[in-house]
Structure formats: C-alpha cells, structure tokens
N, C-alpha and C. Protein backbone atom coordinates (compact mmCIF):
# COMPACT_ATOMS: atom_id res chain seq x y z
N UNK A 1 -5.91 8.67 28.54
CA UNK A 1 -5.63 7.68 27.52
C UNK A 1 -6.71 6.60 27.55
N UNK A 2 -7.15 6.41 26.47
CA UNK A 2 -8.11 5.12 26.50
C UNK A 2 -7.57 3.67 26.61
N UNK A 3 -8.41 3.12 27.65
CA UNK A 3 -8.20 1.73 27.44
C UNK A 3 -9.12 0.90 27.19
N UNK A 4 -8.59 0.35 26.05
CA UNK A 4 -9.87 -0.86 25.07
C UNK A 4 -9.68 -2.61 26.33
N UNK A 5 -11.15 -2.89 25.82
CA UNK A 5 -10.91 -4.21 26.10
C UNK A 5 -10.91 -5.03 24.83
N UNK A 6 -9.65 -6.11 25.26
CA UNK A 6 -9.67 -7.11 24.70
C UNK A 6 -9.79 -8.22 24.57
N UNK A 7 -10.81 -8.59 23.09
CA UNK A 7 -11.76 -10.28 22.69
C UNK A 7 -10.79 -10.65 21.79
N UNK A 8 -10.73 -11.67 21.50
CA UNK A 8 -10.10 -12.87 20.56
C UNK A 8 -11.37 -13.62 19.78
N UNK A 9 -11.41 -13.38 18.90
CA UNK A 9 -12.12 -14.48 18.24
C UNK A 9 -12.28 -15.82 18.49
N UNK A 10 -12.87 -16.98 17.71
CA UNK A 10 -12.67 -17.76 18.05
C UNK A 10 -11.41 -18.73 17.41
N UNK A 11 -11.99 -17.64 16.07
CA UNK A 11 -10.69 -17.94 14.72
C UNK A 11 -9.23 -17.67 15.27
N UNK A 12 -8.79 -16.62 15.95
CA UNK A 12 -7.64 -16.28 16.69
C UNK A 12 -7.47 -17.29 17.56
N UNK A 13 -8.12 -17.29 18.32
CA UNK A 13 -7.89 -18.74 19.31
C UNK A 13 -7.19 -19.58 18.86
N UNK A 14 -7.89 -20.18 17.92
CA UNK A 14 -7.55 -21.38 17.41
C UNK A 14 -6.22 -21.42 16.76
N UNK A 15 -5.91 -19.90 15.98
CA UNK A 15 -4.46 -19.53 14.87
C UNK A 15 -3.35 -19.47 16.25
N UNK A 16 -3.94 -19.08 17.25
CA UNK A 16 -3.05 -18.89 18.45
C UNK A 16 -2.56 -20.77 19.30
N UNK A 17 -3.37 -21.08 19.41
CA UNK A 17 -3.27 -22.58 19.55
C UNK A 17 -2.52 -23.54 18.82
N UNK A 18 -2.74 -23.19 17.33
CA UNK A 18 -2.17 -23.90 16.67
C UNK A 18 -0.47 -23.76 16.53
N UNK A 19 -0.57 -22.36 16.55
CA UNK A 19 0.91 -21.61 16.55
C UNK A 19 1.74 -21.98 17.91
N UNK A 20 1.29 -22.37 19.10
CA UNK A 20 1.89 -22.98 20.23
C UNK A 20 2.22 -24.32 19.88
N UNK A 21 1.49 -25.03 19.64
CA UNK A 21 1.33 -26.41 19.29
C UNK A 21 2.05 -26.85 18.45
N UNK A 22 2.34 -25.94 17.52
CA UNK A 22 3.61 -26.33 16.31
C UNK A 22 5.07 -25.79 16.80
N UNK A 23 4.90 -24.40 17.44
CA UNK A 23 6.35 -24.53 18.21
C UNK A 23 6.71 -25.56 19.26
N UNK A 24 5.68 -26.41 19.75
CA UNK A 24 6.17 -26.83 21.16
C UNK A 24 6.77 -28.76 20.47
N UNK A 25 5.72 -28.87 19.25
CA UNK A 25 6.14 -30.37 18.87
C UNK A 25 6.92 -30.35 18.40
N UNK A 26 6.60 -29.46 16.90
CA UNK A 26 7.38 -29.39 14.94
C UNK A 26 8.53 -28.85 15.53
N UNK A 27 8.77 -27.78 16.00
CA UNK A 27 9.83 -26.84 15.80
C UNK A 27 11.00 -27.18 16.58
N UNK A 28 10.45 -26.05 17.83
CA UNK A 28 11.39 -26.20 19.32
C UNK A 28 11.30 -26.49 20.51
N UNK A 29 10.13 -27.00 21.13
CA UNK A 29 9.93 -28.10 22.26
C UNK A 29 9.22 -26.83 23.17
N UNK A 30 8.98 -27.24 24.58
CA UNK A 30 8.20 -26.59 25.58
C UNK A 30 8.53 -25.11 25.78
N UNK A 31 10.30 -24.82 25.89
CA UNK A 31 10.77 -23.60 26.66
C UNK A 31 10.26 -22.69 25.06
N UNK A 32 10.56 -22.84 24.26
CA UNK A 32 10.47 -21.46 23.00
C UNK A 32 8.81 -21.43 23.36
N UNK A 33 8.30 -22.54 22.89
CA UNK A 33 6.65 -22.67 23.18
C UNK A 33 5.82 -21.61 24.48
N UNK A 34 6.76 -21.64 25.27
CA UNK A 34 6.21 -21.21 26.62
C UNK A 34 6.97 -19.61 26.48
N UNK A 35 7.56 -19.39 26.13
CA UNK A 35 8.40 -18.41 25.91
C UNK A 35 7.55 -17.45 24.84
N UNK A 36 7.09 -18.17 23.67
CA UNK A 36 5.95 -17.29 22.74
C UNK A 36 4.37 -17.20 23.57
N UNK A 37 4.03 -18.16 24.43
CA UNK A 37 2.99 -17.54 24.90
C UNK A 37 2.92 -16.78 25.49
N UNK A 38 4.29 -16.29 26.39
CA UNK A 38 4.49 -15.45 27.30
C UNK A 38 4.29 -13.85 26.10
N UNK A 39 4.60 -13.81 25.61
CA UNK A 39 5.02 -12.61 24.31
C UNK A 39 3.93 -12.13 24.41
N UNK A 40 2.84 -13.25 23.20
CA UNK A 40 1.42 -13.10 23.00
C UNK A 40 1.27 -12.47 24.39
N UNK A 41 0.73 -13.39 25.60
CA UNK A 41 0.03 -12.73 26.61
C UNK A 41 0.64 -11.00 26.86
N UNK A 42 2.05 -11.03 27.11
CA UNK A 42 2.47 -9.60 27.05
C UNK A 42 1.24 -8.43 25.95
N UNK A 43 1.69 -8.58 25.07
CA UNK A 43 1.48 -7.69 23.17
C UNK A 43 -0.16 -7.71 23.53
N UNK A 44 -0.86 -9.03 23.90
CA UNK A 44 -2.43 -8.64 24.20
C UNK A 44 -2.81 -7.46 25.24
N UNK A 45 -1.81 -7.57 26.54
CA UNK A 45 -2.14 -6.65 27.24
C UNK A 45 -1.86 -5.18 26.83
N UNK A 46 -0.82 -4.93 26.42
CA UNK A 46 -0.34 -3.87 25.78
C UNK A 46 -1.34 -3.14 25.04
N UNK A 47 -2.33 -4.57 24.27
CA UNK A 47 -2.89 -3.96 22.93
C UNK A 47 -3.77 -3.28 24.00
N UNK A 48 -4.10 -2.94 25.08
CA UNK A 48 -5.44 -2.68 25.69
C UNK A 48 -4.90 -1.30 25.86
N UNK A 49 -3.64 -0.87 25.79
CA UNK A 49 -3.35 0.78 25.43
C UNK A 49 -3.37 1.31 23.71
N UNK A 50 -2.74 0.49 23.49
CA UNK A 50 -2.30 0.58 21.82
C UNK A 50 -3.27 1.02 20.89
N UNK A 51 -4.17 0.08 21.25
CA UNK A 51 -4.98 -0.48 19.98
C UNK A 51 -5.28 0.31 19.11
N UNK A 52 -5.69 1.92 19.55
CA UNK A 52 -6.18 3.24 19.15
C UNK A 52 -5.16 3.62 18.27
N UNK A 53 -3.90 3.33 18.36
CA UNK A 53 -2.76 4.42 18.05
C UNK A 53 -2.35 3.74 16.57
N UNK A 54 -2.25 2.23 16.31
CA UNK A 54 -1.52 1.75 15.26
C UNK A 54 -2.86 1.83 14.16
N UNK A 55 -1.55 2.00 12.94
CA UNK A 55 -2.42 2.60 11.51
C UNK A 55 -3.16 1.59 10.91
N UNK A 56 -4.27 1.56 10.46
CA UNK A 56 -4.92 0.66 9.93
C UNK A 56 -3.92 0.23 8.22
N UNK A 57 -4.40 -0.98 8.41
CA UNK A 57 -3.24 -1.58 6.95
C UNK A 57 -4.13 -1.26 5.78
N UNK A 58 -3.28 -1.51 4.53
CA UNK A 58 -3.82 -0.94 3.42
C UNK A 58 -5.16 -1.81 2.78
N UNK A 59 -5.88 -1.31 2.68
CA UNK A 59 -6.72 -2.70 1.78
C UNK A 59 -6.26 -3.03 0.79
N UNK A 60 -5.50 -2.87 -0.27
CA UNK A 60 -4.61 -3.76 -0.99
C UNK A 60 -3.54 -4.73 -0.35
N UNK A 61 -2.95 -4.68 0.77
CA UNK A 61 -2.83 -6.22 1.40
C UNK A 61 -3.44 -6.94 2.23
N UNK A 62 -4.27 -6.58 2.24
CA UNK A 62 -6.06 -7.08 3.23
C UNK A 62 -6.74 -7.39 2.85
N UNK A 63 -7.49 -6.70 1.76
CA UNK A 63 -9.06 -6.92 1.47
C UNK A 63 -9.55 -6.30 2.34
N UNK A 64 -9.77 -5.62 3.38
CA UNK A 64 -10.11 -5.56 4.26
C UNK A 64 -9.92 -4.01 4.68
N UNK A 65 -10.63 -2.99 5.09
CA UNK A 65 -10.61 -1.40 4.88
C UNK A 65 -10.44 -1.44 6.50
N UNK A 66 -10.22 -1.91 7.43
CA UNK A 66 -10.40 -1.46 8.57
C UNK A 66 -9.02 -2.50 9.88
N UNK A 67 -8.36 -3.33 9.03
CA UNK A 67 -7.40 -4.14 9.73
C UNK A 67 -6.74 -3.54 10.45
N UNK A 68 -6.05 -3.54 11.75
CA UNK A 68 -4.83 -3.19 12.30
C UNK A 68 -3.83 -4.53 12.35
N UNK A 69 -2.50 -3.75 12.79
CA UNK A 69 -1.76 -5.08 13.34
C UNK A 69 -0.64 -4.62 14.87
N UNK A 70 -0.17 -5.79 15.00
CA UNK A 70 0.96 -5.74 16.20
C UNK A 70 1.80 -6.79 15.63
N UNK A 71 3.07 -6.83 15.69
CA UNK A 71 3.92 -7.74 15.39
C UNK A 71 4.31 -8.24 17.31
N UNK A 72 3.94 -9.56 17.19
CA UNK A 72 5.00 -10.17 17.88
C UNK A 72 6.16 -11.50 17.26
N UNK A 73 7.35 -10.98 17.57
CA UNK A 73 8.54 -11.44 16.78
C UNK A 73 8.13 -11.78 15.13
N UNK A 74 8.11 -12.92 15.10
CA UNK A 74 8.07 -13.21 13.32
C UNK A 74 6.76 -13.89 13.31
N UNK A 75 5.54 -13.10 13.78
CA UNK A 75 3.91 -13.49 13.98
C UNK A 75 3.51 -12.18 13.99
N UNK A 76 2.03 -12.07 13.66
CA UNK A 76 1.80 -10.62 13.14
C UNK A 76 0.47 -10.81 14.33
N UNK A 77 -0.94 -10.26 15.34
CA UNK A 77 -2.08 -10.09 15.57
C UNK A 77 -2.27 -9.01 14.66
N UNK A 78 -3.54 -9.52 13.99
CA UNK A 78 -4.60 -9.00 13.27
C UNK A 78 -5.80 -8.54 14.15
N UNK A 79 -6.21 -7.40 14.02
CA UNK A 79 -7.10 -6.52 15.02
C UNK A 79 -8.06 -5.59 14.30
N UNK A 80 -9.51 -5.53 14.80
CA UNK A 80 -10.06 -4.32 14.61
C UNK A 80 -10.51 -3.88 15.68
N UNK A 81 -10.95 -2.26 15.71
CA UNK A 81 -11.37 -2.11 16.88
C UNK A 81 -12.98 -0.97 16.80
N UNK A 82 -13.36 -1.10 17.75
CA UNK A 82 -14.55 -0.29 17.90
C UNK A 82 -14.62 1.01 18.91
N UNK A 83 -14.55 2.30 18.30
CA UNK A 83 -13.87 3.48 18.93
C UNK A 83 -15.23 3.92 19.78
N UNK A 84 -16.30 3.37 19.58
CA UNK A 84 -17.70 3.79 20.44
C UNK A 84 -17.60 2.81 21.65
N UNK A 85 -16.81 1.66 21.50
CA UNK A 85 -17.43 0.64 22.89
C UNK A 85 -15.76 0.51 23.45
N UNK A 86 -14.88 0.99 23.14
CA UNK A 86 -13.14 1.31 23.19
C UNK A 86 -13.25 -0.58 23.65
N UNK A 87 -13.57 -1.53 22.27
CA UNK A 87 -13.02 -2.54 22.28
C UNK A 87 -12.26 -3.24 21.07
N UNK A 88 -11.21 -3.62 21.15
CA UNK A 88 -10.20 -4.36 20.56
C UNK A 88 -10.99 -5.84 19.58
N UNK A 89 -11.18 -6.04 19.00
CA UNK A 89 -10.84 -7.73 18.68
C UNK A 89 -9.72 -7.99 17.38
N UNK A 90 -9.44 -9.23 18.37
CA UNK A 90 -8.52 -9.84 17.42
C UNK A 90 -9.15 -11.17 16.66
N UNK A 91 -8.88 -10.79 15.34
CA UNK A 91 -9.35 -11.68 14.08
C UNK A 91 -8.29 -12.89 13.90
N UNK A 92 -7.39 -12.47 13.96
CA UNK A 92 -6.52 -13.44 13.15
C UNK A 92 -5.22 -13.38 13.97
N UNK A 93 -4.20 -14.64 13.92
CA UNK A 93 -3.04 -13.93 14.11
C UNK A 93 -2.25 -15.02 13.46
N UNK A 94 -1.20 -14.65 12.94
CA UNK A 94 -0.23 -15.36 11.76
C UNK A 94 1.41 -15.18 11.69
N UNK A 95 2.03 -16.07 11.01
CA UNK A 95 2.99 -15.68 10.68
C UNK A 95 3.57 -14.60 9.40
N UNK A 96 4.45 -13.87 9.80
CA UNK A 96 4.74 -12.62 8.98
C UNK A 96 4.72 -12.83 7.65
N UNK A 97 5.41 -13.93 7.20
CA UNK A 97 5.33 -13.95 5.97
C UNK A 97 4.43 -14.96 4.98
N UNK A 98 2.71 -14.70 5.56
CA UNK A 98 1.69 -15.55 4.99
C UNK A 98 1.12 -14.13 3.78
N UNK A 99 0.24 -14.85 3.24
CA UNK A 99 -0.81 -14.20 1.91
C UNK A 99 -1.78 -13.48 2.88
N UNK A 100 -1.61 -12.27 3.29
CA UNK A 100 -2.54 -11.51 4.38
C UNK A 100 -3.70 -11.79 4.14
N UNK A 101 -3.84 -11.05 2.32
CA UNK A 101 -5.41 -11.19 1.99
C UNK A 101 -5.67 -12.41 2.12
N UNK A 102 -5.11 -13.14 1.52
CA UNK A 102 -5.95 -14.57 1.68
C UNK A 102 -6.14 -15.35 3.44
N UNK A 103 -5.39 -14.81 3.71
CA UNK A 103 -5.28 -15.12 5.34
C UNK A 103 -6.62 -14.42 5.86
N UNK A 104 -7.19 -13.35 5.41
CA UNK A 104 -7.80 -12.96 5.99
C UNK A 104 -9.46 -12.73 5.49
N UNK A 105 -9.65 -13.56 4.34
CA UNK A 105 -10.46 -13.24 3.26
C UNK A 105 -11.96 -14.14 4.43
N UNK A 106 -12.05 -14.77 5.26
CA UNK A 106 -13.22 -14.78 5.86
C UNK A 106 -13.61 -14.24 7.01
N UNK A 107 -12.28 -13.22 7.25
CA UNK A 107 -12.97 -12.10 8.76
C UNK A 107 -13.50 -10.46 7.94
C-alpha cells in the first residue's frame, strides 16, 4: 500500500487556523476547539494512506479537474496529490456548506 506524504499549503494553514480560532472564541470555547484539532490531526494522518483511494470531485463543483476531498465532521480538506512523488497536498480546507468553486478559484 502506498504511503503519501503530507504538505499543507500555506492557504490551508491559515483556513485551518482560522477555523480553530472561530470555534475556540465565536462558537464553543477551548474543549470543541481542541477536540476539532484533534480530528484534523487524526484525518491528516490517515490521509497519508487514503489519499490514493478517494475520487477526484467533479469539475463542475470545483473548477478544478484534479480536487480530492476528506470530510472531517461538518469541514471538508481539499487535496491534490502527486502519484510520481506519492505526495498529498492540501489546498484548502472549509466548511461543508461553502461555494467550492469559488472557495477554490485561486488554488
């Protein structure tokens, strides 16, 4: 079985940051906060089996001919991967029910 390594953008970073930062103030305080990073960190490692196996999304809700995804809970990672260097990156990561394409119209 292949295992990819996995990069984060810098853009992910930041969608990932922000998405802590709004559960831990806006929403529901430290424990949910700490509780979704735990997820993320889980679903990243995972992706380092996965990554190969899940179907690339349609380019009519992308823009984009080559997207994958992973859902964690009601947040989606956005992924492509490179089957010559078996590495992962993650572009984006969001909540489920955003404008994909437009979410994704500068990766």
């Amino acid at each position: 079985m292949k295992k990819y390594t996995v990069e984060m953008s810098e853009t992910a970073k930041l969608d990932l940051e922000n998405i802590i930062s709004y559960l831990k103030y806006d929403l529901a305080g430290d424990i949910i906060a700490d509780k979704y990073k735990l997820l993320f960190k889980q679903e990243l490692r995972r992706l380092e089996v996965i990554a190969g196996s899940m179907p690339v999304l349609d380019e009519k809700l992308t823009g984009h001919n080559n997207i994958r995804k992973v859902n964690v809970r009601n947040y989606i990672i956005f992924y492509v991967i490179d089957e010559e260097k078996y590495k992962a990156l993650v572009v984006r990561i969001g909540h489920a029910f955003m404008d994909w394409k437009r979410y994704l119209k500068d990766e």
